[in-house]
Protein backbone atom coordinates (compact mmCIF):
# COMPACT_ATOMS: atom_id res chain seq x y z
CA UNK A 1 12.77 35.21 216.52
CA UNK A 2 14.82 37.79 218.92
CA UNK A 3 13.55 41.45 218.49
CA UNK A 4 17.26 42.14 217.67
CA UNK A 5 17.31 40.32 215.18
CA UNK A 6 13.99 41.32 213.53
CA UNK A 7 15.40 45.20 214.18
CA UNK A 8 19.39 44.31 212.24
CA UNK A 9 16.95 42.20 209.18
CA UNK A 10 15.01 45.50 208.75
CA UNK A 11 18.01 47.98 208.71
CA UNK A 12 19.62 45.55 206.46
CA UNK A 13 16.44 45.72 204.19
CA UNK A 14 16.60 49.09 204.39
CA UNK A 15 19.88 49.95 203.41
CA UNK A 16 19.97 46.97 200.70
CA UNK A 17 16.63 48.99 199.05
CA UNK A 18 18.81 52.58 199.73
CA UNK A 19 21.45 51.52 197.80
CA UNK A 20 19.20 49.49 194.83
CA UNK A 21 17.45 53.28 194.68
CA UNK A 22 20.80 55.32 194.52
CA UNK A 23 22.00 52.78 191.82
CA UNK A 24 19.02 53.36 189.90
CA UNK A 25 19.24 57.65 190.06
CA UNK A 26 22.59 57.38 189.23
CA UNK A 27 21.94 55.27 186.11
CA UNK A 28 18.94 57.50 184.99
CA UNK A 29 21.14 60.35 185.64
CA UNK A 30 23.88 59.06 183.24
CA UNK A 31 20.91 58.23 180.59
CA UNK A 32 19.87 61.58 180.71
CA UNK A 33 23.16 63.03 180.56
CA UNK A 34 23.98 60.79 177.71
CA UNK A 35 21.08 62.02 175.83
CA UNK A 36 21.45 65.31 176.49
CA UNK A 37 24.84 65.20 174.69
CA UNK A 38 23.16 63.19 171.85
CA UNK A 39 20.52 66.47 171.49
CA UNK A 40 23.47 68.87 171.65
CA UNK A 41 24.80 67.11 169.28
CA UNK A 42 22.23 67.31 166.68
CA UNK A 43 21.06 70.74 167.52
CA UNK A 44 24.97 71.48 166.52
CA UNK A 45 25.08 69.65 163.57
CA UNK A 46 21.76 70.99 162.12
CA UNK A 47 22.88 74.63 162.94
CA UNK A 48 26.27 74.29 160.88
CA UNK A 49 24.03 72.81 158.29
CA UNK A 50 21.93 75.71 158.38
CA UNK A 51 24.68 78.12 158.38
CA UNK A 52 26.43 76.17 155.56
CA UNK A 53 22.91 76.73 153.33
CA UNK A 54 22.59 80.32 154.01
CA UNK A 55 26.14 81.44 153.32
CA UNK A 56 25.51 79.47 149.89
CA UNK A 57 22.38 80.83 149.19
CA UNK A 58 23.73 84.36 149.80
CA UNK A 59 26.61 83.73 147.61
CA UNK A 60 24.62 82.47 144.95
């Protein structure tokens, strides 16, 4: 096999693994992001909760 083409296989398997690694960060980084708004979420929902309980208990 030409040295050439040994050299253009390896860039290509290079850039091919690159690309399958910049795929993958940019799916974990929508995961995360995705969770994160799940958490916010919650933490918003369990505050209004909270705040809904304590203005009835003071009223009470």
């Amino acid at each position: 096999m030409p040295i050439e083409l040994l050299r253009s296989l390896r860039t290509s398997t290079t850039a091919t693994t690159a690309a399958k690694a910049a795929a993958a960060a940019k799916a974990a980084a929508a995961a995360t992001a995705a969770t994160t708004t799940k958490l916010a979420a919650a933490a918003n929902t369990a505050t209004k909760k909270a705040a809904a309980s304590y203005l009835l208990l003071t009223l009470l």
